[in-house]
Protein backbone atom coordinates (compact mmCIF):
# COMPACT_ATOMS: atom_id res chain seq x y z
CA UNK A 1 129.18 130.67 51.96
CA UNK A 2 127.19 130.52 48.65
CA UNK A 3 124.75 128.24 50.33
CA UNK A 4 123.94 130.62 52.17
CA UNK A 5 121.85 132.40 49.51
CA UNK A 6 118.31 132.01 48.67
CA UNK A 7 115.30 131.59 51.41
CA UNK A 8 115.46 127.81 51.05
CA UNK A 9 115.26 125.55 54.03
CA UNK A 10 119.02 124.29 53.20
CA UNK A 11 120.06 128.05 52.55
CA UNK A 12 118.80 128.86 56.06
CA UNK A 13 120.33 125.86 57.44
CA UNK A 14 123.84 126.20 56.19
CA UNK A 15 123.49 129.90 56.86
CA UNK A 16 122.85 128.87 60.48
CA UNK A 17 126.18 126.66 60.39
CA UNK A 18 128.39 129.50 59.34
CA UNK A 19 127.01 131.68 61.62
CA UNK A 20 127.90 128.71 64.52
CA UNK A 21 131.48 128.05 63.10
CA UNK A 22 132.71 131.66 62.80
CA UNK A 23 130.95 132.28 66.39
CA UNK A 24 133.71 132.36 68.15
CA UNK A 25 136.37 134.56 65.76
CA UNK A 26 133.52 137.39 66.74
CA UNK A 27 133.39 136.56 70.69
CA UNK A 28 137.04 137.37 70.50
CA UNK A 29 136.51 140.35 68.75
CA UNK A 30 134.18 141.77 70.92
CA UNK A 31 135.89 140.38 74.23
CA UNK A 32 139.34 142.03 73.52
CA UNK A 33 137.32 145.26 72.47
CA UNK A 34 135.05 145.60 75.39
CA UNK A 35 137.25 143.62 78.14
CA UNK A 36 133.93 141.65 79.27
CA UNK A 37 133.30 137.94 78.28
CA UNK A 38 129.50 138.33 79.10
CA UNK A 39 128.71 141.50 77.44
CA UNK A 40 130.83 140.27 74.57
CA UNK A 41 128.96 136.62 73.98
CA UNK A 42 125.80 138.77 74.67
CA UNK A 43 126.14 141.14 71.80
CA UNK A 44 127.91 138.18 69.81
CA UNK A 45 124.52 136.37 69.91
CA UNK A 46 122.64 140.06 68.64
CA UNK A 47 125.00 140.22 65.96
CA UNK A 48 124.27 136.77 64.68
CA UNK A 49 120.81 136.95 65.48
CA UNK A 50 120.47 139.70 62.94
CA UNK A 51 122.55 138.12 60.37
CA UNK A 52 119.88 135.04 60.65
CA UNK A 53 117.00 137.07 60.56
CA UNK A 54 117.65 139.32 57.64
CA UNK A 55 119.81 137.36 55.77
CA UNK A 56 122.56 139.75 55.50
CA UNK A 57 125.49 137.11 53.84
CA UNK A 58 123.47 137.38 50.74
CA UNK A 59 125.42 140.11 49.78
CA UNK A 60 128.46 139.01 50.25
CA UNK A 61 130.60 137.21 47.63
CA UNK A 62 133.47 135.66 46.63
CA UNK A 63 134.15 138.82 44.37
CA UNK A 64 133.97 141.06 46.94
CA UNK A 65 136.78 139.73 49.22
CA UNK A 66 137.85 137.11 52.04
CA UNK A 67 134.61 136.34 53.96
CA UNK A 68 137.14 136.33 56.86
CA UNK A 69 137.26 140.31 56.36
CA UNK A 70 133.62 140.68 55.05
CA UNK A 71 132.54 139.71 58.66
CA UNK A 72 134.69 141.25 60.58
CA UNK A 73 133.93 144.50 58.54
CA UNK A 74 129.98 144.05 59.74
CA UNK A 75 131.14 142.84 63.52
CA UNK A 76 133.31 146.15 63.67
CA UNK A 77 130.58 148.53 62.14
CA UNK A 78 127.90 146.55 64.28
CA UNK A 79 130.02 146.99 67.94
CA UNK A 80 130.82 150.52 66.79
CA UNK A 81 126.69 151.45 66.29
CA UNK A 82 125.94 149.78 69.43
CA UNK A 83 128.67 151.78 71.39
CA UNK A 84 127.28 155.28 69.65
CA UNK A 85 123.84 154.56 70.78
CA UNK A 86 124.56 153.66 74.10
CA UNK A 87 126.31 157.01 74.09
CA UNK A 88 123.20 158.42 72.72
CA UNK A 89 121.16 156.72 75.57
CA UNK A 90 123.14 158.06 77.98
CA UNK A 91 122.64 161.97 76.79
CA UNK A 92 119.27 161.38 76.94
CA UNK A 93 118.06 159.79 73.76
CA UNK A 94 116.14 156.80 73.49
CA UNK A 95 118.37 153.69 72.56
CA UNK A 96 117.60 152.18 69.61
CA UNK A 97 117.92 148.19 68.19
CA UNK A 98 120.81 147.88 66.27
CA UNK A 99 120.15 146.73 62.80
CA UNK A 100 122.22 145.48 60.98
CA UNK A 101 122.10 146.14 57.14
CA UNK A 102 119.20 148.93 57.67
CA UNK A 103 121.25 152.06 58.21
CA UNK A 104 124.47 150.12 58.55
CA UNK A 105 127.42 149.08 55.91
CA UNK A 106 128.83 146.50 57.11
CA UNK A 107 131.18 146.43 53.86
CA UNK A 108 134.84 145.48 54.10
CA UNK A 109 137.15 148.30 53.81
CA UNK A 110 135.01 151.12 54.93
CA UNK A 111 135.40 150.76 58.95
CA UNK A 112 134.76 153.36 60.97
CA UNK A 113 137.78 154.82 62.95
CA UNK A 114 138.49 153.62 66.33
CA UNK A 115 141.78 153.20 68.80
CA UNK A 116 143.67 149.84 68.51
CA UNK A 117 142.21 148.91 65.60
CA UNK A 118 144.58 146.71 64.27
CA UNK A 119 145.30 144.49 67.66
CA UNK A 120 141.69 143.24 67.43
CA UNK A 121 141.69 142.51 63.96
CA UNK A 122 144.76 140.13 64.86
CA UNK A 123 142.39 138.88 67.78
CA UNK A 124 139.82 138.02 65.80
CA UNK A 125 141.82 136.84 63.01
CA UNK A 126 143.65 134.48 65.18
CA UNK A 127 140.10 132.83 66.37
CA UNK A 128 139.14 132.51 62.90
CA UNK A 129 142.64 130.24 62.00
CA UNK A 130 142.06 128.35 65.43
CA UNK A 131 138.43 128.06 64.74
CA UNK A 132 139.41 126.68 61.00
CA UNK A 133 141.92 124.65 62.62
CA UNK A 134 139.24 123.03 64.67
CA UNK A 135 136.88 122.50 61.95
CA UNK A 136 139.74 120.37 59.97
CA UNK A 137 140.69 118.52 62.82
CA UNK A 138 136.77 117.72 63.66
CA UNK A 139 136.34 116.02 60.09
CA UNK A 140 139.58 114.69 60.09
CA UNK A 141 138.06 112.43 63.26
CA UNK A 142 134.91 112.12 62.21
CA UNK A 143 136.55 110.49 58.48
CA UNK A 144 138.48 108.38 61.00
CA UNK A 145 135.63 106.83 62.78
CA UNK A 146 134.08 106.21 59.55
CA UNK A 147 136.36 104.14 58.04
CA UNK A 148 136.86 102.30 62.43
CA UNK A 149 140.22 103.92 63.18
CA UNK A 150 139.03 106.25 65.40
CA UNK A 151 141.67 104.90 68.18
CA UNK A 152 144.78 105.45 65.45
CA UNK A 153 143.79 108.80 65.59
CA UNK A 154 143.22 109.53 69.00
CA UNK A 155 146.93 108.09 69.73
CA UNK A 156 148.44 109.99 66.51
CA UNK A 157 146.76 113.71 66.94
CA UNK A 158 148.95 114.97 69.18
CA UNK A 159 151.28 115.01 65.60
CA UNK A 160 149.24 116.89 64.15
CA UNK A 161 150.43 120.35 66.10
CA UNK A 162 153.79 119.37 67.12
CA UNK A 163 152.83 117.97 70.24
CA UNK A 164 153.44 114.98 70.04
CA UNK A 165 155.51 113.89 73.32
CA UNK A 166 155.57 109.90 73.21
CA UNK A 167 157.73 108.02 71.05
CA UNK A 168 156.67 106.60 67.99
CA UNK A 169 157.86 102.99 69.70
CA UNK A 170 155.56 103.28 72.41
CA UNK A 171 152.70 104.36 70.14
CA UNK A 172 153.59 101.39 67.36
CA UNK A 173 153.34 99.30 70.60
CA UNK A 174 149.76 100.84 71.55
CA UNK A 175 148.16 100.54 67.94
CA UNK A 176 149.81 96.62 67.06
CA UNK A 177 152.11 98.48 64.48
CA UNK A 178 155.56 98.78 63.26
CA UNK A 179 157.73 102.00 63.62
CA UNK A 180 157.60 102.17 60.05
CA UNK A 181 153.75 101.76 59.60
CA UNK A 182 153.54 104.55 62.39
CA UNK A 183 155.52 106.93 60.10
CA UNK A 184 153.59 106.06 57.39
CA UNK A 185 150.29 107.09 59.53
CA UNK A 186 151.54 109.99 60.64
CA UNK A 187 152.24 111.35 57.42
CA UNK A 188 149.19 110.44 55.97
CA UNK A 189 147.61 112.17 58.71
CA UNK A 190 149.29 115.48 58.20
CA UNK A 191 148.79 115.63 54.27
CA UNK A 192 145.20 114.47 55.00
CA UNK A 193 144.70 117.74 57.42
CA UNK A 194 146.48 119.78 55.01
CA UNK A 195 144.27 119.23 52.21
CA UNK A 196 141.23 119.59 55.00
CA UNK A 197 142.67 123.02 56.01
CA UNK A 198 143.16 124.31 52.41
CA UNK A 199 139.63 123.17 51.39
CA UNK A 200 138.37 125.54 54.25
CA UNK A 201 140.40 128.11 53.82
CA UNK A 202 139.22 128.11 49.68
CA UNK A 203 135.45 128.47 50.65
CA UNK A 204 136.31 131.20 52.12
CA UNK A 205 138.18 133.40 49.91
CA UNK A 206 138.02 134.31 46.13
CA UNK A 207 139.59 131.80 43.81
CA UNK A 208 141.78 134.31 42.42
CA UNK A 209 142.86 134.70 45.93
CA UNK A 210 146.12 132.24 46.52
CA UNK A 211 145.36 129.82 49.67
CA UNK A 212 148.84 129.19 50.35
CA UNK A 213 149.17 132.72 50.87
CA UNK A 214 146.23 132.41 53.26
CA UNK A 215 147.29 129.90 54.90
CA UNK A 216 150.40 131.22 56.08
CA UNK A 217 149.26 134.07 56.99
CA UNK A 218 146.75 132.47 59.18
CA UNK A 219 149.14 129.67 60.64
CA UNK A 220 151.64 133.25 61.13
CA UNK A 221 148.85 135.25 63.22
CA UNK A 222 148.45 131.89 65.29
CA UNK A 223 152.12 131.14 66.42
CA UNK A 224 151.77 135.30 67.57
């Protein structure tokens, strides 16, 4: 997230690849709150859009909070402006761009009111851990194919979500290894994810914040 800052080529660029990893946590926002996939990817695409152009992450920090809640504040205040205007439109006003940070504080913590609130927040924060979750799991492979065991991990992912369905004998057969050696890799595996998970989940959140805590919480909101 502190990459983010500055006007530099590699600021825009990694402010570009958060805006791409946390697309989807907003999507499902916006979906559950509107009940229309198109309207929702549409605005989705606004919202970020904005963000890119103006630059808006600069001012958030680690100080400040969980980026996990810093966005969703400006995705909340940001669907809630584009629903008043289009109720302005409608009595006869002229509709307006939505802009965000002009006009709009897209803080954490001061949302505006609105039905159901906290439902969508545990949408959107359920994306976010399945987005993380697919973020670990993507470097996890990409390490793998690195170092030319790409197939090992192919055959041993499945452990890494408890779904896992063929016996360890039949996948010690597959790979050319022992039971034991498959153990071994297994385990390995899950620490190695582990340690991928709670490096995420720190760039995200102050470090006086407790990423176990996070963690939890996150793996909590995904098993519903």
């Amino acid at each position: 997230m502190l990459a983010t800052r500055g006007e530099s080529p590699e600021a825009r660029a990694a402010l570009s690849d958060l805006c791409a990893a946390y697309y989807e946590p907003v999507v499902k926002f916006l979906r559950a709150r509107l009940r229309n996939d198109d309207q929702a990817r549409e605005l989705a695409h606004a919202f970020f859009e904005q963000l890119l152009e103006k630059n808006n992450l600069s001012s958030a920090s680690p100080e400040r909070g969980r980026f996990r809640s810093y966005l969703l504040g400006a995705a909340k205040h940001f669907a809630a402006d584009v629903h008043a205007k289009e109720h302005a439109g409608k009595r006869g006003k002229q509709h307006e761009h939505v802009t965000i940070g002009e006009g709009t504080d897209t803080s954490p913590g001061v949302d505006p009111p609105e039905p159901d609130v906290k439902p969508l927040e545990i949408e959107f924060d359920k994306q976010w851990a399945l987005t993380l979750l697919d973020h670990a799991i993507k470097q996890l492979e990409d390490e793998h194919r690195d170092t030319g065991k790409l197939q090992q991990f192919e055959v041993l992912k499945p452990w890494l979500t408890g779904g896992g369905t063929t016996s360890q004998d039949d996948v010690a057969a597959k790979l050319g290894m022992n039971e034991g050696a498959v153990k071994v890799a297994i385990h390995r595996l899950r620490k190695r994810f582990r340690e991928i998970v709670k490096s995420e989940i720190a760039q995200t959140i102050p470090e006086s914040d407790d990423v176990q805590e996070e963690l939890r919480y996150l793996m909590q909101v995904v098993s519903g």
